[in-house]
C-alpha atoms as a PDB file:
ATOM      1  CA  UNK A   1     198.865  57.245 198.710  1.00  0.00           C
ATOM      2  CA  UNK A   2     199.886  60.483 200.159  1.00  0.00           C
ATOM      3  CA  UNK A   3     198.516  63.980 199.376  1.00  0.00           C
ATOM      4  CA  UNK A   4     200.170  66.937 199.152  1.00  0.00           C
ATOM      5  CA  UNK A   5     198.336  70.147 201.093  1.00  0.00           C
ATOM      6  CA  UNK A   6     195.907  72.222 198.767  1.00  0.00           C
ATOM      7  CA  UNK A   7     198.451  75.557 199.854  1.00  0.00           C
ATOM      8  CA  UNK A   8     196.778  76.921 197.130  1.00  0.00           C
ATOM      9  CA  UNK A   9     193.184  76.816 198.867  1.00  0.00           C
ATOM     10  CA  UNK A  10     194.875  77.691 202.320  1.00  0.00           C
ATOM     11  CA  UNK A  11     196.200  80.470 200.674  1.00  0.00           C
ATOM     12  CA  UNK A  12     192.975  81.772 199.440  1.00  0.00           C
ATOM     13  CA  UNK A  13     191.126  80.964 202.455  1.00  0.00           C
ATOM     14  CA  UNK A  14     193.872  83.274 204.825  1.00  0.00           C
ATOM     15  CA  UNK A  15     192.939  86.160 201.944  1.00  0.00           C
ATOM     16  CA  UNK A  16     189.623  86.218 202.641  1.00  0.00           C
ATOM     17  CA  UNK A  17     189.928  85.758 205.920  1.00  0.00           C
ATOM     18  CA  UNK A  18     192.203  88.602 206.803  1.00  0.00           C
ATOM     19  CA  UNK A  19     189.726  90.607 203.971  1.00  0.00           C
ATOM     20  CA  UNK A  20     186.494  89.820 206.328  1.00  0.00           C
ATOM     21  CA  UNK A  21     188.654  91.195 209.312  1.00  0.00           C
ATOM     22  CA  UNK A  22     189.498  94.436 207.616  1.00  0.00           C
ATOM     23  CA  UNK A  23     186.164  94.843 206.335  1.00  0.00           C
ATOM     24  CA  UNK A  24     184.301  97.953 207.744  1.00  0.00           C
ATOM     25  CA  UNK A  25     181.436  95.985 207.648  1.00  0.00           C
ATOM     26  CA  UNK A  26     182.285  93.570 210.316  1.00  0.00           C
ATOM     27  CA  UNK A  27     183.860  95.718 212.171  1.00  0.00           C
ATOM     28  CA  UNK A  28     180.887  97.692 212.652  1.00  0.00           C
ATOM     29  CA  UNK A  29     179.389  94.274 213.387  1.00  0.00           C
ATOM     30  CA  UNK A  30     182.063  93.509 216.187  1.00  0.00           C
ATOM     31  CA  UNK A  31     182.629  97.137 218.033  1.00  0.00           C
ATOM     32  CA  UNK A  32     179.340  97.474 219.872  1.00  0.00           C
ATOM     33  CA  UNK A  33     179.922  94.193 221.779  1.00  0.00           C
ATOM     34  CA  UNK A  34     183.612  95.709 222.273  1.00  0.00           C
ATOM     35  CA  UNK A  35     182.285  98.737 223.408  1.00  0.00           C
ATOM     36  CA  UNK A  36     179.536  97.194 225.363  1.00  0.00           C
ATOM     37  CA  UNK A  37     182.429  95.077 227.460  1.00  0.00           C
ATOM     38  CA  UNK A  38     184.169  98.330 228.353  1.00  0.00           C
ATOM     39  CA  UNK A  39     181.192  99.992 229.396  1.00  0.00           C
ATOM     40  CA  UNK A  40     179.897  97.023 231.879  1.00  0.00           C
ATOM     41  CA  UNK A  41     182.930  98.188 234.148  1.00  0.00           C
ATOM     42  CA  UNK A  42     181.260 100.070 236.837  1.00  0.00           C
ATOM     43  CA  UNK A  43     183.687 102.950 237.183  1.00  0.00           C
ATOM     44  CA  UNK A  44     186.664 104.817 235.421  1.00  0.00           C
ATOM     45  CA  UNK A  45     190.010 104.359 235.121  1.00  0.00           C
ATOM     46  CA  UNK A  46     190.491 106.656 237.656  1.00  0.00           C
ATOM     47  CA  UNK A  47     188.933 104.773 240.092  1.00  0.00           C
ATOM     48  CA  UNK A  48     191.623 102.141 239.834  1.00  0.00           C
ATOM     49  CA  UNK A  49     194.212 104.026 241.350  1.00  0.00           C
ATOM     50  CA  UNK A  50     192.659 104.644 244.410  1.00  0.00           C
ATOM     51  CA  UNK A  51     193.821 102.456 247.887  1.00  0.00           C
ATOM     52  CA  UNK A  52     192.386  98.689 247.727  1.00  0.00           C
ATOM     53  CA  UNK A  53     190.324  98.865 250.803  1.00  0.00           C
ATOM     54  CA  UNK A  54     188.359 102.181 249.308  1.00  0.00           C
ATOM     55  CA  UNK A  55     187.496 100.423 246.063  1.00  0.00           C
ATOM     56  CA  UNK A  56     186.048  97.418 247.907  1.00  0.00           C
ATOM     57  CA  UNK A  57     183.777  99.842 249.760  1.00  0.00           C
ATOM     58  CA  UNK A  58     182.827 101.328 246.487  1.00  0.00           C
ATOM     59  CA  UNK A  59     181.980  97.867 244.932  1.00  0.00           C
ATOM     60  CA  UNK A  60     180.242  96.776 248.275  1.00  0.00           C
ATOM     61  CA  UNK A  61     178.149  99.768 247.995  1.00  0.00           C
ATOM     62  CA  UNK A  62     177.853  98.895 243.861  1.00  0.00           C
ATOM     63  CA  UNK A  63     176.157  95.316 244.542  1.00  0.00           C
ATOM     64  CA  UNK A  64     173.359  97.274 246.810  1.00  0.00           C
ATOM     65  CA  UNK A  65     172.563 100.341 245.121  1.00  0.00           C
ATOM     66  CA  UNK A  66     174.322 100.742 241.581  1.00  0.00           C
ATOM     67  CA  UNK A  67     173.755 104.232 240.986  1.00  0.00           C
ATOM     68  CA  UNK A  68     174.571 105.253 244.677  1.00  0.00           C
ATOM     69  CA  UNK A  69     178.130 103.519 244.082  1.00  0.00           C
ATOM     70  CA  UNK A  70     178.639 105.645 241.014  1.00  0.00           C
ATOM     71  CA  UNK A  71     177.281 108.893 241.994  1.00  0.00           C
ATOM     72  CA  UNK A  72     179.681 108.833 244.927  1.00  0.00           C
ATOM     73  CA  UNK A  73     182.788 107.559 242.979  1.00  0.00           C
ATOM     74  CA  UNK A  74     182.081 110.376 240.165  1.00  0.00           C
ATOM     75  CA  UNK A  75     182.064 113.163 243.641  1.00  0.00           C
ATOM     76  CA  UNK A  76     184.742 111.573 244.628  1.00  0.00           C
ATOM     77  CA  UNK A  77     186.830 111.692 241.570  1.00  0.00           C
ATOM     78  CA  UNK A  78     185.625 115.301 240.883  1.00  0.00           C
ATOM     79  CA  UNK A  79     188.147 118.009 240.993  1.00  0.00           C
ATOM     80  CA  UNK A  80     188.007 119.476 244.259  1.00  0.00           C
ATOM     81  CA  UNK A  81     186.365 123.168 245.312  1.00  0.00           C
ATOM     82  CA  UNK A  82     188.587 125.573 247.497  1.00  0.00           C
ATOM     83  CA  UNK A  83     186.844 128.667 249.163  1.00  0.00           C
ATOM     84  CA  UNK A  84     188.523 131.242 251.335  1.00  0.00           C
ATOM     85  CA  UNK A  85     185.885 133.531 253.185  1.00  0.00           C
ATOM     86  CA  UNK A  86     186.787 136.081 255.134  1.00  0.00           C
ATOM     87  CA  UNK A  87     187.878 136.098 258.695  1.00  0.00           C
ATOM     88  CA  UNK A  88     187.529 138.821 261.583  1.00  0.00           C
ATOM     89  CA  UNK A  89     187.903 141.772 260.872  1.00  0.00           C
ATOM     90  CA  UNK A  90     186.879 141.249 257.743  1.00  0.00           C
ATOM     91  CA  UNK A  91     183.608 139.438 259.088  1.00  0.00           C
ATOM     92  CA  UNK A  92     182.835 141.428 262.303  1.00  0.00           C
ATOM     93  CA  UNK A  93     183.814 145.494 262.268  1.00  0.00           C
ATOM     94  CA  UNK A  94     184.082 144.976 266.253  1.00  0.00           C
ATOM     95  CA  UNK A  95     186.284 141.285 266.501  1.00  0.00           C
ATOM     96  CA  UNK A  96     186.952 142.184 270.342  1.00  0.00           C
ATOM     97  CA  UNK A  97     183.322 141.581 270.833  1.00  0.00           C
ATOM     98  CA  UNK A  98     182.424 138.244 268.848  1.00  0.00           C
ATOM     99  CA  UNK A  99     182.312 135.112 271.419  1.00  0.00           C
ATOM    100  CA  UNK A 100     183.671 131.784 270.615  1.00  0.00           C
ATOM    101  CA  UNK A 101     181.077 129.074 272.331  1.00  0.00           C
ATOM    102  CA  UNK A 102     181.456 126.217 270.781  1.00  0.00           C
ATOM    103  CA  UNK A 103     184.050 123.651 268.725  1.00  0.00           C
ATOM    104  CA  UNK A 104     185.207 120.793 267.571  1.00  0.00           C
ATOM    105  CA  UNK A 105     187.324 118.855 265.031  1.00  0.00           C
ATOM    106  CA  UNK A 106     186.503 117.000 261.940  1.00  0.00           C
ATOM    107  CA  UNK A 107     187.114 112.795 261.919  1.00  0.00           C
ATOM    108  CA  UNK A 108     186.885 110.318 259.638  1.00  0.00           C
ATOM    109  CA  UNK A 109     183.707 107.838 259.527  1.00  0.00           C
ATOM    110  CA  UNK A 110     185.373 105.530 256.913  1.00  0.00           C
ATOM    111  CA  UNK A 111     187.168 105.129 253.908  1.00  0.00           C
ATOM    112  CA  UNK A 112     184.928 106.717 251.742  1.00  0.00           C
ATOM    113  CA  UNK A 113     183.756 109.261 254.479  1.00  0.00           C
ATOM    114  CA  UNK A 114     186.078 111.757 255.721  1.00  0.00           C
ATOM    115  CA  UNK A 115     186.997 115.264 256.668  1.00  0.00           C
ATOM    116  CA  UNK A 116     189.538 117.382 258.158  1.00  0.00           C
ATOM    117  CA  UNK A 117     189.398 120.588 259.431  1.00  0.00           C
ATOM    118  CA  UNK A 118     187.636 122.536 262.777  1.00  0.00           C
ATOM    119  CA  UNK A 119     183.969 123.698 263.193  1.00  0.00           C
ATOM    120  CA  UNK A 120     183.359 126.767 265.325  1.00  0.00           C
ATOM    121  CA  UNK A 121     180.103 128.919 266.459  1.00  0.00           C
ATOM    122  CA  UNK A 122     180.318 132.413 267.518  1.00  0.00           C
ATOM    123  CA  UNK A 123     178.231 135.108 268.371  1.00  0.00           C
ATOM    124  CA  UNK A 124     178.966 138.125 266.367  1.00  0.00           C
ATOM    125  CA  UNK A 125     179.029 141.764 267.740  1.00  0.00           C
ATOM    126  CA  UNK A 126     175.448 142.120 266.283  1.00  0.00           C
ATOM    127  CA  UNK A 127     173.996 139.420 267.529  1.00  0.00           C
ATOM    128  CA  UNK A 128     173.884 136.879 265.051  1.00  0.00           C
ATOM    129  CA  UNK A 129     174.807 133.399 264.794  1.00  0.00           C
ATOM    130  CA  UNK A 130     177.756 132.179 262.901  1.00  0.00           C
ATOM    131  CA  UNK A 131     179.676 128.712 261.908  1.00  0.00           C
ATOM    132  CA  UNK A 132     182.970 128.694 260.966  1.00  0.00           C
ATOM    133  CA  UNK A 133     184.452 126.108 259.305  1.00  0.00           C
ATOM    134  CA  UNK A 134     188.304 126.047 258.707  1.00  0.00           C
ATOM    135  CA  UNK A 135     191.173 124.256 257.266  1.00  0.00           C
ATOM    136  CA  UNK A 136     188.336 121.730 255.590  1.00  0.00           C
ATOM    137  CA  UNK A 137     189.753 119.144 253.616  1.00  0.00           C
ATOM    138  CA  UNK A 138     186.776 116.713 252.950  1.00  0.00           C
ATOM    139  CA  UNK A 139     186.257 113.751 250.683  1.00  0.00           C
ATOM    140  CA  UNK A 140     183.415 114.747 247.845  1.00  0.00           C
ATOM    141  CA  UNK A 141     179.985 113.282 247.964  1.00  0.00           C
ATOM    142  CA  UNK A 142     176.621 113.690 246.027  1.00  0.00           C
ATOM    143  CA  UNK A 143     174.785 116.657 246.961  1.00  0.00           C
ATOM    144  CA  UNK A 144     176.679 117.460 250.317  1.00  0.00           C
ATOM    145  CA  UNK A 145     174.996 120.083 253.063  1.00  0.00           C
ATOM    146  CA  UNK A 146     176.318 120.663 256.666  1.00  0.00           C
ATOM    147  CA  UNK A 147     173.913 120.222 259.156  1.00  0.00           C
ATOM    148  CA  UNK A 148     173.787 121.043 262.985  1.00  0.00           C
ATOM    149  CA  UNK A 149     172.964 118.438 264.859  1.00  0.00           C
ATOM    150  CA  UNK A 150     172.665 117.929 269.026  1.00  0.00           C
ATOM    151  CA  UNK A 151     173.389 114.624 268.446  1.00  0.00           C
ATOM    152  CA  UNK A 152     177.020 114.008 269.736  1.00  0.00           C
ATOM    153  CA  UNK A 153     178.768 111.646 267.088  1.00  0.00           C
ATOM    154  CA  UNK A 154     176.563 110.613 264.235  1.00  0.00           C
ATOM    155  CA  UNK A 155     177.398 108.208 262.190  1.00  0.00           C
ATOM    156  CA  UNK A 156     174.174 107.280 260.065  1.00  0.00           C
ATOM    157  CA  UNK A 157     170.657 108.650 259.264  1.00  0.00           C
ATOM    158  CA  UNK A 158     168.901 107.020 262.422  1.00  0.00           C
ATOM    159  CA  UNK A 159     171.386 109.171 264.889  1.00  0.00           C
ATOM    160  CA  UNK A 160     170.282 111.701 263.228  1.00  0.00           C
ATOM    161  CA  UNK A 161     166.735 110.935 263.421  1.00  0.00           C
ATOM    162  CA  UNK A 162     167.421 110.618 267.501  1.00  0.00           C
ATOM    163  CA  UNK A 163     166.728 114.475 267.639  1.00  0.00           C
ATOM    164  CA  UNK A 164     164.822 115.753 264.734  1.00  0.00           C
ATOM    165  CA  UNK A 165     163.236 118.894 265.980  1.00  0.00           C
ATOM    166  CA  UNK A 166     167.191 119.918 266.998  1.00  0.00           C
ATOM    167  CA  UNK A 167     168.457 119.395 263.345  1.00  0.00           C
ATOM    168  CA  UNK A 168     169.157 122.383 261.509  1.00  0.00           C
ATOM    169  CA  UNK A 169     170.063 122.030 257.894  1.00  0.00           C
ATOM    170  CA  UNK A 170     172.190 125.526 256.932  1.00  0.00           C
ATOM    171  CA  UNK A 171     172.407 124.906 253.400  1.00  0.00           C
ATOM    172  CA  UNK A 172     174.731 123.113 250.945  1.00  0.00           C
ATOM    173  CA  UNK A 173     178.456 122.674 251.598  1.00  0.00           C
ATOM    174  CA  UNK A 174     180.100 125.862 249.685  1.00  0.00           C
ATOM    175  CA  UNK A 175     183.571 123.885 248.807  1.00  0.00           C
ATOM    176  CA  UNK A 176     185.267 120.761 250.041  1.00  0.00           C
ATOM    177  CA  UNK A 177     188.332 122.788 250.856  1.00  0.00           C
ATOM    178  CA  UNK A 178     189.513 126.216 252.416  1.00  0.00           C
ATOM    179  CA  UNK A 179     187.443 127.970 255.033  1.00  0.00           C
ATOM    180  CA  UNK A 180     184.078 129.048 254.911  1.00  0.00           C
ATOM    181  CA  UNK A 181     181.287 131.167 256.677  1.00  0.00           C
ATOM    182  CA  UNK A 182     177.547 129.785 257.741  1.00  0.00           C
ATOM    183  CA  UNK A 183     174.917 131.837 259.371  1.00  0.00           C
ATOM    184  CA  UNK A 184     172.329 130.397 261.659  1.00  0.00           C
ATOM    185  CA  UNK A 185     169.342 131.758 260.925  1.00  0.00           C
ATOM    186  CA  UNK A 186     166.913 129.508 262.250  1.00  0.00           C
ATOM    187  CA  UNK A 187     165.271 131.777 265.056  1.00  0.00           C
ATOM    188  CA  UNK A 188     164.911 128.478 267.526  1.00  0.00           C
ATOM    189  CA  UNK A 189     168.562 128.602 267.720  1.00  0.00           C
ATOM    190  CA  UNK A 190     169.942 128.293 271.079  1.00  0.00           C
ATOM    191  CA  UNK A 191     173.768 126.922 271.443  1.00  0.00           C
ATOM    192  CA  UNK A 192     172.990 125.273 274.823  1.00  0.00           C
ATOM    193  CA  UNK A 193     170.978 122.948 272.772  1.00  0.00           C
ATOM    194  CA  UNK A 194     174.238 121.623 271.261  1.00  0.00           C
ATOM    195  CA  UNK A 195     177.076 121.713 274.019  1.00  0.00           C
ATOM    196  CA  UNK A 196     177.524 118.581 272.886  1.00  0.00           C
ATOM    197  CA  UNK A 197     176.007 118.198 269.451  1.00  0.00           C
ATOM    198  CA  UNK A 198     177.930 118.342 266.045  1.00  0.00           C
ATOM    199  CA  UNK A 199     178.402 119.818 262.718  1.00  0.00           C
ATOM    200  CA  UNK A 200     177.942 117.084 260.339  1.00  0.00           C
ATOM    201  CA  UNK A 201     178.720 117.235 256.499  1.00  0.00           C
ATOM    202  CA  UNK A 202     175.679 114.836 255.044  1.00  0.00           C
ATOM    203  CA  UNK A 203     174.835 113.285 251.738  1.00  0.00           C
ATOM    204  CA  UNK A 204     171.257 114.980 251.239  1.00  0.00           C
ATOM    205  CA  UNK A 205     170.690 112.506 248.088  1.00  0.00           C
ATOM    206  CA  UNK A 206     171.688 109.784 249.895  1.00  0.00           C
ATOM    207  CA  UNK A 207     171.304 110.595 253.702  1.00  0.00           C
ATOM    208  CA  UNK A 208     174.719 109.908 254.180  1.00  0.00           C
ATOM    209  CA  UNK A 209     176.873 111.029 257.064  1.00  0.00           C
ATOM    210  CA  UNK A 210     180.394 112.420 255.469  1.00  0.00           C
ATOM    211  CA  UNK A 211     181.883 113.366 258.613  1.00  0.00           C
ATOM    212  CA  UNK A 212     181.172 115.173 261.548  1.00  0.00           C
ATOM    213  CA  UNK A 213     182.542 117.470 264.204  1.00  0.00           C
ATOM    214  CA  UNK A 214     181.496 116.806 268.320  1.00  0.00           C
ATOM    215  CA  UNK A 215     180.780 119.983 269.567  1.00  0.00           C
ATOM    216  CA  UNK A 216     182.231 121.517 273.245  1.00  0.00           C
ATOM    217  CA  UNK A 217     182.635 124.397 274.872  1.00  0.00           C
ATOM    218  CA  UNK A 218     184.758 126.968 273.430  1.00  0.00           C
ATOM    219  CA  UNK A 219     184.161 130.379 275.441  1.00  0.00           C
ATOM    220  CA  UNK A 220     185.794 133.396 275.343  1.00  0.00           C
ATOM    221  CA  UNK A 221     186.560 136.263 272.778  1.00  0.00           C
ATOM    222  CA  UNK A 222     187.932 135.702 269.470  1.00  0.00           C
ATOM    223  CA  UNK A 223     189.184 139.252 268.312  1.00  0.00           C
ATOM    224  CA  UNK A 224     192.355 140.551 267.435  1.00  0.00           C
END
């Protein structure tokens, strides 16, 4: 004997169904495990559009230390600072008389640590101390400072930590692009200590090394 479908109870069944769907109720039931998928995804969209080999640094650095990963993805992603500071003569009232001693270039460490640009000390017509940084163009990092450094080429904390007592920290970085001033106040300061030492740019949350530049002789005047 056949049997013909109960349409009817189909029917009825889709209704309520598709009625349970609409409901407000369960969708207020549903969305928090929606939302809670979204936010398991360690970064934003942003980060997505970046070159492969940079994202699998970020998620390397993810499975060790979570909020490191993020915190330097979010600097990263940040809008970046420009900064123009002025130059001689607007620095120095007497440019014939500032000295150039020492310089260097900016390189990159890795995908994720990078900067362009040239680091230079004088001595101004006064007396005092002065780093020059110009043409930066550096990658963005948590809590970045630029430290002098007679190490030659560091590349992690424990280069660093080769010369301590050398290691002057001159304050946070003022912008990740443009060209900026930094005095060296520290009264120990003598530049033969870092003929061939560096400007670094360092992650002081994370004592990370951004980038640095080696340091060499660069005599001579600088005015104009």
């Amino acid at each position: 004997m056949r049997t013909r479908p109960a349409w009817g109870i189909l029917f009825v069944g889709a209704v309520i169904v598709g009625a349970l769907l609409a409901s407000p109720l369960w969708i207020d039931r549903v969305l928090p495990y929606l939302q809670d998928e979204d936010e398991a995804l360690p970064f934003p969209p942003a980060f997505y559009e970046l070159p492969l080999e940079t994202q699998e640094r970020y998620n390397a650095m993810y499975g060790d230390d979570e909020q490191m990963a993020i915190d330097f993805v979010a600097a990263r992603l940040a809008a970046p600072e420009e900064l123009e500071e002025p130059y001689l003569p607007g620095l120095d009232a007497d440019p014939g008389a500032v000295q150039r001693l020492l310089g260097g270039n900016f390189v990159t460490v890795d995908p994720i640590r990078s900067a362009t640009g040239t680091a230079t000390i004088y001595r101004l017509s006064d007396g005092r101390w002065l780093l020059r940084i110009e043409d930066l163009d550096a990658l963005n990092g948590p809590e970045l400072h630029v430290l002098l450094s007679a190490f030659p080429n560091p590349t992690t904390p424990e280069d660093l930590a080769q010369l301590p007592r050398l290691q002057i920290d001159l304050g946070a970085l003022k912008a990740t692009q443009g060209n900026q001033n930094y005095f060296i106040e520290d009264p120990a300061f003598n530049p033969d200590n870092y003929v061939q030492g560096s400007i670094v740019i360092y992650s002081a949350r994370y004592s990370t090394v951004f980038s640095y530049a080696p340091l060499a002789p660069s005599t001579g005047s600088d005015g104009s």
